[in-house]
PDB file of N, CA and C in Angstrom:
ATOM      1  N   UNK A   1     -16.974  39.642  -3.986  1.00  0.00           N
ATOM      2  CA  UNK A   1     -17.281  38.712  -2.909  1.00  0.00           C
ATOM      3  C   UNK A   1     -15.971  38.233  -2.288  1.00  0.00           C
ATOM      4  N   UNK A   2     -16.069  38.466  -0.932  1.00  0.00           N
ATOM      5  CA  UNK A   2     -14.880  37.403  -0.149  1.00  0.00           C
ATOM      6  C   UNK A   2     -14.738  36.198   0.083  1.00  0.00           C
ATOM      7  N   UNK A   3     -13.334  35.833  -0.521  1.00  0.00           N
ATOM      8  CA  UNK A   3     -13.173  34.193  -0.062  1.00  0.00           C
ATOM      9  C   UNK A   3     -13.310  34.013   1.266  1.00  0.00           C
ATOM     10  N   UNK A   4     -14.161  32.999   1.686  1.00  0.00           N
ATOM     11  CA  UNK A   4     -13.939  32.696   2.994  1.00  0.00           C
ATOM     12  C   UNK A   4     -12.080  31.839   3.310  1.00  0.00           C
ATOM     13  N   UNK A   5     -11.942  32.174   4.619  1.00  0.00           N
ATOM     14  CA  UNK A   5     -10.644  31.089   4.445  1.00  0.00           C
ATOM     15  C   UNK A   5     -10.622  30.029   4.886  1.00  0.00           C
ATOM     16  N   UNK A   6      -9.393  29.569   4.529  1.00  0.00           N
ATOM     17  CA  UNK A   6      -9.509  28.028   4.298  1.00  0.00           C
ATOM     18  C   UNK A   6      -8.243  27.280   5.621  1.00  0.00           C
ATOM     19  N   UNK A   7      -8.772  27.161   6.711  1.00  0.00           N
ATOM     20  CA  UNK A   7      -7.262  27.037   7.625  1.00  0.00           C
ATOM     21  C   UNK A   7      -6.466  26.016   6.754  1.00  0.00           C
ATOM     22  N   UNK A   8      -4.958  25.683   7.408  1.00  0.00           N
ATOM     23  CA  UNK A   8      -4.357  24.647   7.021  1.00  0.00           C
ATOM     24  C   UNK A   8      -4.153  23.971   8.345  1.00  0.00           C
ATOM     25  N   UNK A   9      -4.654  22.774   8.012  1.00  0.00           N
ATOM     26  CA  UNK A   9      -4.573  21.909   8.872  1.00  0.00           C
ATOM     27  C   UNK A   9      -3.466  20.536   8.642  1.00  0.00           C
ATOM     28  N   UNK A  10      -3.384  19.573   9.406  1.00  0.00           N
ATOM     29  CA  UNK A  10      -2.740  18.325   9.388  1.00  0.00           C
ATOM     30  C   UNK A  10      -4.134  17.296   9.971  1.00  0.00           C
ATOM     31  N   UNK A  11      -3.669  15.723  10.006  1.00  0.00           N
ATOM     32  CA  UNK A  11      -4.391  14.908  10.494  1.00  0.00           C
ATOM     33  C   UNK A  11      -4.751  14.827  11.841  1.00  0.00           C
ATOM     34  N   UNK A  12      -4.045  15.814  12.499  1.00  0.00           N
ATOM     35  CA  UNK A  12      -4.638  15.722  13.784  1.00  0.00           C
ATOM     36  C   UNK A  12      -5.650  17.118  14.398  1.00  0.00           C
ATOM     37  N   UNK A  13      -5.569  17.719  13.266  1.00  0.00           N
ATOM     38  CA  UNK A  13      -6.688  19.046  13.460  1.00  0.00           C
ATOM     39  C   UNK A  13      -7.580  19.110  12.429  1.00  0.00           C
ATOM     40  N   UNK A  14      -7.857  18.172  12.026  1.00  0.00           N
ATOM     41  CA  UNK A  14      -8.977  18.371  10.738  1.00  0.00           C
ATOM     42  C   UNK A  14     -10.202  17.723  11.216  1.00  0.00           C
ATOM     43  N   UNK A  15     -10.486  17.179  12.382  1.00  0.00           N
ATOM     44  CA  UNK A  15     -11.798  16.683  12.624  1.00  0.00           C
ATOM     45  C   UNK A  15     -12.267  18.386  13.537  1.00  0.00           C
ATOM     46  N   UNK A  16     -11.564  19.029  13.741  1.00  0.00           N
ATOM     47  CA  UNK A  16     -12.075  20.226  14.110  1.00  0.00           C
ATOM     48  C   UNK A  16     -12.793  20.808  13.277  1.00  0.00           C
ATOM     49  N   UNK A  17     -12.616  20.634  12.161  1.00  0.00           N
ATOM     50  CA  UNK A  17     -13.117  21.382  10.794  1.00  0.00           C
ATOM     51  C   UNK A  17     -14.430  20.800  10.142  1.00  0.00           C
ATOM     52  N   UNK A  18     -15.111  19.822  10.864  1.00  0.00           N
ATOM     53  CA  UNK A  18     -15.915  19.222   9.801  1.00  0.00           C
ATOM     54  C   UNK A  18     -17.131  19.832   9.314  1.00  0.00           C
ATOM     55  N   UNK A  19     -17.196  19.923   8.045  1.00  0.00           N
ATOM     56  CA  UNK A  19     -18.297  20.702   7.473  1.00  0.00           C
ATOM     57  C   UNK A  19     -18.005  22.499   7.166  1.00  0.00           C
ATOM     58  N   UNK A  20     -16.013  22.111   7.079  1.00  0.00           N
ATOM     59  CA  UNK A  20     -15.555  23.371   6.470  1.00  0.00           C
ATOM     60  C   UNK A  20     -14.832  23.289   5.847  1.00  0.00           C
ATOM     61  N   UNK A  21     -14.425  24.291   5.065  1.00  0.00           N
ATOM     62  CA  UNK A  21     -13.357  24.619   3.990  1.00  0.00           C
ATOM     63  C   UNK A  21     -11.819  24.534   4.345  1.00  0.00           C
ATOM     64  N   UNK A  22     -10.966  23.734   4.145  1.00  0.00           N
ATOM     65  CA  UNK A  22      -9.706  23.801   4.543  1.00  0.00           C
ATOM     66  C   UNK A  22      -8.549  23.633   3.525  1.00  0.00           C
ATOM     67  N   UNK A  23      -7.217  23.942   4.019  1.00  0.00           N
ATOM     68  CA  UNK A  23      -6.521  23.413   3.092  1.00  0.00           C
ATOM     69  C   UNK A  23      -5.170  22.352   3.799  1.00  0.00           C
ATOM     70  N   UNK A  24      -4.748  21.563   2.761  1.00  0.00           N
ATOM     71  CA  UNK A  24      -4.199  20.696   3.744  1.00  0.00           C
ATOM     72  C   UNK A  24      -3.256  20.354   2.459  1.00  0.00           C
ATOM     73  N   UNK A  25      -1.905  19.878   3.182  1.00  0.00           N
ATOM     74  CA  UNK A  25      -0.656  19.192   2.284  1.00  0.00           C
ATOM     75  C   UNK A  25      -0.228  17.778   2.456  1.00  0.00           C
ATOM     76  N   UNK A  26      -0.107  16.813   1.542  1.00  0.00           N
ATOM     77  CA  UNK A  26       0.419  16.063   1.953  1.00  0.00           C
ATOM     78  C   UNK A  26       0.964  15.242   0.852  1.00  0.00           C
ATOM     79  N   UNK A  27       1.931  13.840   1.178  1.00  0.00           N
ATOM     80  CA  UNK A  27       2.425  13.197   0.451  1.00  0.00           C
ATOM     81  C   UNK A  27       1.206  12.473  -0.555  1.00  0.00           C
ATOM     82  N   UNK A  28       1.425  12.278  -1.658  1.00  0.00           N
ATOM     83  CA  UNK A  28       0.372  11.308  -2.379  1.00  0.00           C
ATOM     84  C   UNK A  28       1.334   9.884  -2.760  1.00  0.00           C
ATOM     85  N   UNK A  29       0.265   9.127  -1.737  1.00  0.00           N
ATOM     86  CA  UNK A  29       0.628   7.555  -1.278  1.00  0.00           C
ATOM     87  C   UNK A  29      -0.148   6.967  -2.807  1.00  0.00           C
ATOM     88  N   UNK A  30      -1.293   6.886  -3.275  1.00  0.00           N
ATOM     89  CA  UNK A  30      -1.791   6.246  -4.141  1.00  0.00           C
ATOM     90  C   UNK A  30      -3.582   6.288  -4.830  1.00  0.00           C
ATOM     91  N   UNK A  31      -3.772   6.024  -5.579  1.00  0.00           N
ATOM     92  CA  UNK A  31      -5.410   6.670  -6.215  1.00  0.00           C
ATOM     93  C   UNK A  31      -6.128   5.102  -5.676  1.00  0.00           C
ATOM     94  N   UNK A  32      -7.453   5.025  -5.771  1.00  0.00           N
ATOM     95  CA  UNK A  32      -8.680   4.578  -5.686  1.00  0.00           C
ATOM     96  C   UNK A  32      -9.663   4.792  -6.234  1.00  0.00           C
ATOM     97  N   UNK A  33     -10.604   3.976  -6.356  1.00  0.00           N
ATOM     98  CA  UNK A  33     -11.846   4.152  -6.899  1.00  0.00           C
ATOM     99  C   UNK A  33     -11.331   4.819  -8.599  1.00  0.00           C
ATOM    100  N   UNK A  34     -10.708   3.987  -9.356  1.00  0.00           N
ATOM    101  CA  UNK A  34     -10.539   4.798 -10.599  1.00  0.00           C
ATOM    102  C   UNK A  34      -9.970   6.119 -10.450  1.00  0.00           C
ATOM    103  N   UNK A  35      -8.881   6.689  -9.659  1.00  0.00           N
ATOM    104  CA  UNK A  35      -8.494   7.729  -9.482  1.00  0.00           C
ATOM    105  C   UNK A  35      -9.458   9.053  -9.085  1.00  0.00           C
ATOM    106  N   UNK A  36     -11.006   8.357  -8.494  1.00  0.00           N
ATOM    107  CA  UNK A  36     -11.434   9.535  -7.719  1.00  0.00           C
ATOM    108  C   UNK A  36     -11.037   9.689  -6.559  1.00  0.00           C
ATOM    109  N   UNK A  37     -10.584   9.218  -6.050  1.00  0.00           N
ATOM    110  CA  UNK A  37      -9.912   9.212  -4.307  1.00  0.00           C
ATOM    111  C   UNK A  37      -8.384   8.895  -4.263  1.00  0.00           C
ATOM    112  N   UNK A  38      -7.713  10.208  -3.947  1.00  0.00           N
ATOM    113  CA  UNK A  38      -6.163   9.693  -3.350  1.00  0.00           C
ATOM    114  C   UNK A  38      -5.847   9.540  -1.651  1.00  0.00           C
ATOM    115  N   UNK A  39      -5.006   8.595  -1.692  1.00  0.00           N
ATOM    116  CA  UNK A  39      -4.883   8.642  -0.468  1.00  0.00           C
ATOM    117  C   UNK A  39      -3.787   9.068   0.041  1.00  0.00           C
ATOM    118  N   UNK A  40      -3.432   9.959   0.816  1.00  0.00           N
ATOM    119  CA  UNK A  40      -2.649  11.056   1.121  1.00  0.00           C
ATOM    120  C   UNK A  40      -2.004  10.555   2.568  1.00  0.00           C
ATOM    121  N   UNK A  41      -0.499  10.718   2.783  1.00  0.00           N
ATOM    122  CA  UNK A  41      -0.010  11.034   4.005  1.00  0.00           C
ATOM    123  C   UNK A  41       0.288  12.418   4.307  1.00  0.00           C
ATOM    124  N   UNK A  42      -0.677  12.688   5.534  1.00  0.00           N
ATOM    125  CA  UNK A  42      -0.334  14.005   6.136  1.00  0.00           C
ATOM    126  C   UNK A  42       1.091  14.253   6.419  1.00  0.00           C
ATOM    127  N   UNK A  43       0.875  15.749   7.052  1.00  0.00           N
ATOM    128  CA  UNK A  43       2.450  16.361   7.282  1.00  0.00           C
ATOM    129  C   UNK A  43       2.636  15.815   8.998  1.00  0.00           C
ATOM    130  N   UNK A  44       1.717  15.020   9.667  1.00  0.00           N
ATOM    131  CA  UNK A  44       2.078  14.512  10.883  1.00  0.00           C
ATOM    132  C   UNK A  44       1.459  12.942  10.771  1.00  0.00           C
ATOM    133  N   UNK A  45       2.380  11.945   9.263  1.00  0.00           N
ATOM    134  CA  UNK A  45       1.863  10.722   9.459  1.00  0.00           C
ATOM    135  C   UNK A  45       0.845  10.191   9.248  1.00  0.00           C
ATOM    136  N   UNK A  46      -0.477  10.975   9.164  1.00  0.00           N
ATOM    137  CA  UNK A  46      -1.495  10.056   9.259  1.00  0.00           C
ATOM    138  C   UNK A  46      -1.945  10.208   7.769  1.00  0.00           C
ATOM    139  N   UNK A  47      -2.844   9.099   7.671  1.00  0.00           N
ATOM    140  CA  UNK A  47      -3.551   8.589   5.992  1.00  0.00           C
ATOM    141  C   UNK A  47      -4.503   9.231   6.087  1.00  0.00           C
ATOM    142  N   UNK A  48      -4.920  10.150   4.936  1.00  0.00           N
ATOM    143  CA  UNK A  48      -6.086  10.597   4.619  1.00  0.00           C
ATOM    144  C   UNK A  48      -7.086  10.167   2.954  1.00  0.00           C
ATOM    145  N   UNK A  49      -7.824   9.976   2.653  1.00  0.00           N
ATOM    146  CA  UNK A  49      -8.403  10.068   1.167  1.00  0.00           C
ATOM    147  C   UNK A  49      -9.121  11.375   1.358  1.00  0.00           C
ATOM    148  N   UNK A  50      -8.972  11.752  -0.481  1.00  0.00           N
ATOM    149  CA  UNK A  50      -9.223  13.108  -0.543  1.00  0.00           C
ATOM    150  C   UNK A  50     -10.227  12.782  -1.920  1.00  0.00           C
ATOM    151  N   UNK A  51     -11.563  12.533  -1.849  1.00  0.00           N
ATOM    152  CA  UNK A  51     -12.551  12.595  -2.865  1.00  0.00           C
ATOM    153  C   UNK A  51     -12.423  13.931  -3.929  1.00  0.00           C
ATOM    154  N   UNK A  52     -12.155  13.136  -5.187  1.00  0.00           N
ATOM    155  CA  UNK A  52     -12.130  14.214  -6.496  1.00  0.00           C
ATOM    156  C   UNK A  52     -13.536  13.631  -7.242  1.00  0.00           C
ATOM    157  N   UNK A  53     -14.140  15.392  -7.585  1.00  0.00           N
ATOM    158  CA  UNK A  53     -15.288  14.958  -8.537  1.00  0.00           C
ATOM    159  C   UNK A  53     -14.980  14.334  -9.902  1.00  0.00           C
ATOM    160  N   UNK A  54     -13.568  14.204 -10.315  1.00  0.00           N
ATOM    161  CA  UNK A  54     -13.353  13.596 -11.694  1.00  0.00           C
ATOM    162  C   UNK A  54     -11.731  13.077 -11.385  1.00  0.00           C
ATOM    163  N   UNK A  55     -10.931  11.928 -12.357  1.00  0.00           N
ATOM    164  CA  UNK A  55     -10.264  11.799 -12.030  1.00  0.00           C
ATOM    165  C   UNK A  55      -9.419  12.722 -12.399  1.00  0.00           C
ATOM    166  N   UNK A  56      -8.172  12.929 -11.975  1.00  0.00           N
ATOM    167  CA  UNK A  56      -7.226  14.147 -12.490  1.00  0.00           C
ATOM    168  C   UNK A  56      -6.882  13.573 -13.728  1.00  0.00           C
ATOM    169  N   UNK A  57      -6.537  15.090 -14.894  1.00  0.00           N
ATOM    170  CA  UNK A  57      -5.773  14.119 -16.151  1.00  0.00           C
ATOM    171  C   UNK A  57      -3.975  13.249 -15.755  1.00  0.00           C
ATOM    172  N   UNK A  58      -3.539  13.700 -15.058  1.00  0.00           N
ATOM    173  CA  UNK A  58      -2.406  13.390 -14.670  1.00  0.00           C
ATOM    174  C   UNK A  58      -2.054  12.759 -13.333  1.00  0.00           C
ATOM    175  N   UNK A  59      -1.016  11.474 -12.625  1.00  0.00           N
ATOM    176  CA  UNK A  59      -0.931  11.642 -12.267  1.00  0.00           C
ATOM    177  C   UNK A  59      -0.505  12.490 -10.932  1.00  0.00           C
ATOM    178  N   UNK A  60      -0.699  12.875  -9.738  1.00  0.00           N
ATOM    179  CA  UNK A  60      -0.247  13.875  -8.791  1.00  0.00           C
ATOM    180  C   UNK A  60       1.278  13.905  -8.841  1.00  0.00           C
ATOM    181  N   UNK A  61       1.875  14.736  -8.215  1.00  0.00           N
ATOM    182  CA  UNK A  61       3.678  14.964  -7.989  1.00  0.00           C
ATOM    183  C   UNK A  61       3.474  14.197  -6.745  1.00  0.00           C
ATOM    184  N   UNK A  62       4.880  13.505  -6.255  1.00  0.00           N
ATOM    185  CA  UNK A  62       4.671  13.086  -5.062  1.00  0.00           C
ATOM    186  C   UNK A  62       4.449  13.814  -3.909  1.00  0.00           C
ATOM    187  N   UNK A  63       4.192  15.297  -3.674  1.00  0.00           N
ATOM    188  CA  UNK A  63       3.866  16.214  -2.694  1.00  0.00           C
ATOM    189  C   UNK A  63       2.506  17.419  -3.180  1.00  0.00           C
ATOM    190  N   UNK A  64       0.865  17.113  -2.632  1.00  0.00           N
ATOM    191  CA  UNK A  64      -0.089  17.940  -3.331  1.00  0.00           C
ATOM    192  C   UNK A  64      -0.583  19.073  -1.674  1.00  0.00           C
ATOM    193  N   UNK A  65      -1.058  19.993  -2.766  1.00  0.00           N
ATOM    194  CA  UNK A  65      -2.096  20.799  -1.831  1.00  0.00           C
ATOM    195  C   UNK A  65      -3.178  20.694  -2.051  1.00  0.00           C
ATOM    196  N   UNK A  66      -4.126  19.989  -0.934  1.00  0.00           N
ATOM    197  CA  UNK A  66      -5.649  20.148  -1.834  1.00  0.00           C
ATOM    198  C   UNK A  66      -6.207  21.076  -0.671  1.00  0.00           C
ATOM    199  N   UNK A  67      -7.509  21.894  -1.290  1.00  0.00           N
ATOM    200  CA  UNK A  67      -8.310  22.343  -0.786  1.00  0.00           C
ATOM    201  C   UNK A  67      -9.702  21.640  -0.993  1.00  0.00           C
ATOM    202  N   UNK A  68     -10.320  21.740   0.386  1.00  0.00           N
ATOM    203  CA  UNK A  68     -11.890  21.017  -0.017  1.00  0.00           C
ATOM    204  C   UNK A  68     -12.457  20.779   1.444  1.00  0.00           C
ATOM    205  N   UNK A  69     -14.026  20.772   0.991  1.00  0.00           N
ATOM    206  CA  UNK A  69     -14.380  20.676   2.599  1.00  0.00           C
ATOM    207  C   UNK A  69     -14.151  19.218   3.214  1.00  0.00           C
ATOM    208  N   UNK A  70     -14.387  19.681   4.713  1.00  0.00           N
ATOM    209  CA  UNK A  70     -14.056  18.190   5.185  1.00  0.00           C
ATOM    210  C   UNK A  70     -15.590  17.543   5.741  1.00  0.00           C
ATOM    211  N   UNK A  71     -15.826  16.114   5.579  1.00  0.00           N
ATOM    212  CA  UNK A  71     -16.669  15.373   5.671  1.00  0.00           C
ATOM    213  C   UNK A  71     -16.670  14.612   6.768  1.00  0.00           C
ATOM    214  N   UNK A  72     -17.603  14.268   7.365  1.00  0.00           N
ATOM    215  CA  UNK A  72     -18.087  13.795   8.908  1.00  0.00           C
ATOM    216  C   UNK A  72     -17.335  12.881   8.670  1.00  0.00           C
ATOM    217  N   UNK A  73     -16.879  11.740   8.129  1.00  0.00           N
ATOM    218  CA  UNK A  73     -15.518  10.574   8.462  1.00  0.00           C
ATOM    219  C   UNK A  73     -14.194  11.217   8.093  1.00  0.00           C
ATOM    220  N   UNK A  74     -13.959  12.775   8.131  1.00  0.00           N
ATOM    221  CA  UNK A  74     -12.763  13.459   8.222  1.00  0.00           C
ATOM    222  C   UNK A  74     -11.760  12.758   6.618  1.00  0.00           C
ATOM    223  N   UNK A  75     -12.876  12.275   5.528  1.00  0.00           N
ATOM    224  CA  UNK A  75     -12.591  12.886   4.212  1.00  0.00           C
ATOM    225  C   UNK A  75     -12.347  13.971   3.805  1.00  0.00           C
ATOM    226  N   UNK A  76     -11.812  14.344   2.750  1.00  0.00           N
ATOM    227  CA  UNK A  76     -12.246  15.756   2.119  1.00  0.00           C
ATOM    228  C   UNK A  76     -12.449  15.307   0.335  1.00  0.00           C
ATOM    229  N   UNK A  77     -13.913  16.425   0.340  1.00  0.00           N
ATOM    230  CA  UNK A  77     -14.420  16.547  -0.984  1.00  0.00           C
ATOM    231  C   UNK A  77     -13.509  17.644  -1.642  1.00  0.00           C
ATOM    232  N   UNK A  78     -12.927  16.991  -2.265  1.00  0.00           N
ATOM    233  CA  UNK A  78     -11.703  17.985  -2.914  1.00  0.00           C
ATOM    234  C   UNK A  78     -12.247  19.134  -3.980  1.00  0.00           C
ATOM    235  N   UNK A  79     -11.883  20.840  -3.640  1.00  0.00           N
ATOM    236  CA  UNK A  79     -12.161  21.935  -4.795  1.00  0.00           C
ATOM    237  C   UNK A  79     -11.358  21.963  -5.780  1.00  0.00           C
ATOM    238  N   UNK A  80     -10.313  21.640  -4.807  1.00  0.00           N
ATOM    239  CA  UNK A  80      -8.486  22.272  -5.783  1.00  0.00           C
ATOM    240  C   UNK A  80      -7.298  21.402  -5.302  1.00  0.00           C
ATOM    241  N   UNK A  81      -6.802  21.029  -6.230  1.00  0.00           N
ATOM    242  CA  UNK A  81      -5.496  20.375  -5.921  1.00  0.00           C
ATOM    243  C   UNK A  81      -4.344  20.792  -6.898  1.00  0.00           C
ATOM    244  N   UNK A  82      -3.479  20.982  -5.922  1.00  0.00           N
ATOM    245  CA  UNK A  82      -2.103  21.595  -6.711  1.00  0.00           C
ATOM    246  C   UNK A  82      -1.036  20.863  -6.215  1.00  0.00           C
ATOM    247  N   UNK A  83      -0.266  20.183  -7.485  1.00  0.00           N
ATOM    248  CA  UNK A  83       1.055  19.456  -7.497  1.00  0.00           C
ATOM    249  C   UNK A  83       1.796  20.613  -6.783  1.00  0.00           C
ATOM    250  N   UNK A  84       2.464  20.599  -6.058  1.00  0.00           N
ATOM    251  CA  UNK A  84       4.008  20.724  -5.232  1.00  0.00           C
ATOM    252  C   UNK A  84       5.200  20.311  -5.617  1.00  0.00           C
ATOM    253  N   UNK A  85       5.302  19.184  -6.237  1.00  0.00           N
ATOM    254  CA  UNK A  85       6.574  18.993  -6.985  1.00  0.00           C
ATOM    255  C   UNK A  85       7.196  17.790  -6.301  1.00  0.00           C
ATOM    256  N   UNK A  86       8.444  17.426  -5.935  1.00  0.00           N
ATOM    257  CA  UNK A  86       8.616  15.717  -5.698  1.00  0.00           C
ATOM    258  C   UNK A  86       9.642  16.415  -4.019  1.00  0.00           C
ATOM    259  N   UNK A  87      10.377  17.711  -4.259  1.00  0.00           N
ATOM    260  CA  UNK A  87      10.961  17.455  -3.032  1.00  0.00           C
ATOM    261  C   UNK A  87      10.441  18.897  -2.273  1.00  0.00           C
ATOM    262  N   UNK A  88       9.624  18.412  -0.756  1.00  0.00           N
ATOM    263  CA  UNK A  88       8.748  19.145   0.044  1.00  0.00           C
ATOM    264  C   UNK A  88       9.024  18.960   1.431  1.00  0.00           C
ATOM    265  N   UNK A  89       9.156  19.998   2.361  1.00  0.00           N
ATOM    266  CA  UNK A  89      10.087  19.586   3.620  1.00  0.00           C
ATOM    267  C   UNK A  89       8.333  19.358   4.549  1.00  0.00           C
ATOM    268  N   UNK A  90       7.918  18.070   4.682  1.00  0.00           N
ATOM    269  CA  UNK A  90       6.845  17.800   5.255  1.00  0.00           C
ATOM    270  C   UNK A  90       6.657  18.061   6.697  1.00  0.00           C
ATOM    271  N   UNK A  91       8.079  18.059   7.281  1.00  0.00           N
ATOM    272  CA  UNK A  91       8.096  17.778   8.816  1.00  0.00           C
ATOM    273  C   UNK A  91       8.557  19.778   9.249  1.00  0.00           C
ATOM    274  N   UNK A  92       8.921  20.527   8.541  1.00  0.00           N
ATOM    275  CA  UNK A  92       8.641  21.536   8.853  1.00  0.00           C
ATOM    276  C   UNK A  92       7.339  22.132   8.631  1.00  0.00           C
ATOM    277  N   UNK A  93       7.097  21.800   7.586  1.00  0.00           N
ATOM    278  CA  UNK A  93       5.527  22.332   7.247  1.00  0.00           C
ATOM    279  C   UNK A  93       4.779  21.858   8.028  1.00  0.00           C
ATOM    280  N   UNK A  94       4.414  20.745   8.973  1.00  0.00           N
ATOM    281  CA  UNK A  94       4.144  20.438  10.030  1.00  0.00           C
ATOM    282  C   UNK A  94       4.366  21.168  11.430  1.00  0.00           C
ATOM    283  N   UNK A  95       5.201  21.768  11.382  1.00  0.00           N
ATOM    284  CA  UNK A  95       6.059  22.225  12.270  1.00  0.00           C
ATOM    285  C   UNK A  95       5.152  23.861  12.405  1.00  0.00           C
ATOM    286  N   UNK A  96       5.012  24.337  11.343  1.00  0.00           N
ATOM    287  CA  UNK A  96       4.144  25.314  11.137  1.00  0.00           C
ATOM    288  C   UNK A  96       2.751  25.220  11.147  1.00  0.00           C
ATOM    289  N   UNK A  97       2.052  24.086  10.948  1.00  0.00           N
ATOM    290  CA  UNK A  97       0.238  24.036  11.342  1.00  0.00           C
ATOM    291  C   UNK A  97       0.619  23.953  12.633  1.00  0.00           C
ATOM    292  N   UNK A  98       1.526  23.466  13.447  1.00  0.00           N
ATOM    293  CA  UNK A  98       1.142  23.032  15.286  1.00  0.00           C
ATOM    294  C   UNK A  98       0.864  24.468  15.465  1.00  0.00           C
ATOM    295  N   UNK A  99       1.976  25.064  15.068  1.00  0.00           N
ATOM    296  CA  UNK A  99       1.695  26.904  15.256  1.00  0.00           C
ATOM    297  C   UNK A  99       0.784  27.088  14.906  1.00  0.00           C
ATOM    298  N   UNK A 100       0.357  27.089  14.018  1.00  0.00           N
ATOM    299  CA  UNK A 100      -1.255  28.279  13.319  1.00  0.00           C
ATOM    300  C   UNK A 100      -1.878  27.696  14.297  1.00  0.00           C
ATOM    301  N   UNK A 101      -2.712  26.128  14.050  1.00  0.00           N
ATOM    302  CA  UNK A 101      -3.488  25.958  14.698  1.00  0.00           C
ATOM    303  C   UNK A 101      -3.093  26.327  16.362  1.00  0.00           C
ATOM    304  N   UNK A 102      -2.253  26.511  17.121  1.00  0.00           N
ATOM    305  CA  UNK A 102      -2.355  26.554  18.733  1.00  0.00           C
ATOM    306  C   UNK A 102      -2.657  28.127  18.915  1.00  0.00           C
ATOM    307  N   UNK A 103      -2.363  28.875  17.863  1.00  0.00           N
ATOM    308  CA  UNK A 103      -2.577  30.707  17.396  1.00  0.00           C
ATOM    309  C   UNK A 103      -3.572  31.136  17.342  1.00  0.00           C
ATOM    310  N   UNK A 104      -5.024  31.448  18.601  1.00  0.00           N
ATOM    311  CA  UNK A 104      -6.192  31.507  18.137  1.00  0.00           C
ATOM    312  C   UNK A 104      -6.329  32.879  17.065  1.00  0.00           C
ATOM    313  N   UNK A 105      -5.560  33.729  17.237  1.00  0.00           N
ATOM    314  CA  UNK A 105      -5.718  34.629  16.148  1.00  0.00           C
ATOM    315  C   UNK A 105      -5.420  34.035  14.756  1.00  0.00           C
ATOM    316  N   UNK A 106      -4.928  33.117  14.411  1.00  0.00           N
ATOM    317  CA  UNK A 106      -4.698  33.365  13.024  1.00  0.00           C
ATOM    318  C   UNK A 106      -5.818  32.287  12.470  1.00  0.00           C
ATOM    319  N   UNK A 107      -6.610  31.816  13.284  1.00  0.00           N
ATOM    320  CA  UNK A 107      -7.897  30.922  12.736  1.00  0.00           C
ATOM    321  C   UNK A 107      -9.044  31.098  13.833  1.00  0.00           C
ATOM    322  N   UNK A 108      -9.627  32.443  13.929  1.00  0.00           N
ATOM    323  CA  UNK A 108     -10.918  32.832  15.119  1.00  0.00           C
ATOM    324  C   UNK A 108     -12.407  31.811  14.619  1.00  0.00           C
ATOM    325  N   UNK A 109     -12.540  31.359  15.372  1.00  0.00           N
ATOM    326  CA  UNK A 109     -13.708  30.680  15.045  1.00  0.00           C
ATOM    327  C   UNK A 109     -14.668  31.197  14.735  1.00  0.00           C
ATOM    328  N   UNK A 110     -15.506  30.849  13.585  1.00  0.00           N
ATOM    329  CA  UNK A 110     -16.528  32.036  12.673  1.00  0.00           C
ATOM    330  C   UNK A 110     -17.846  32.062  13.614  1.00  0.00           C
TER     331      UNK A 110
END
């Protein structure tokens, strides 16, 4: 079976996505709700929470990747999250979603 894919987005292209699979990077600002919800700064500034079905055993590195779909208030129900490690160049990696996303080839609408 094929993975479907998962674009990478930032906070200003993820309400495009709602009710899909994405993946997204960002700083981890701090947990909620008993560490089911972190709240994340994107790679262009903006605050996101990212709903986990359990809390993680550990805290996050200060830079995560989560994957998960995104939810009509432009949450995401988190699949996968992967520590990144503490030093992550945010504002290039930014620099690279403006690209993908403005690239209709590299994300054709299904």
């Amino acid at each position: 079976m094929e993975e479907q894919a998962k674009p990478r987005v930032n906070g200003a292209t993820i309400a495009k996505f709602v009710g899909k699979r994405v993946t997204i990077v960002g700083r981890y600002v701090s947990s909620e709700r008993g560490g089911h919800t972190l709240l994340l700064e994107t790679s262009d500034k903006q605050q996101l929470r990212a709903n986990l079905p359990s809390p993680p055993l550990e805290l996050p590195s200060a830079f995560v990747e989560v994957v998960g779909k995104v939810e009509h208030n432009c949450q995401l129900a988190v699949e996968r999250l992967v520590n990144f490690g503490n030093d992550f160049d945010l504002d290039t990696y930014n620099e690279a979603i403006q690209f993908l996303n403005n690239c209709p080839v590299a994300f054709p609408d299904s």
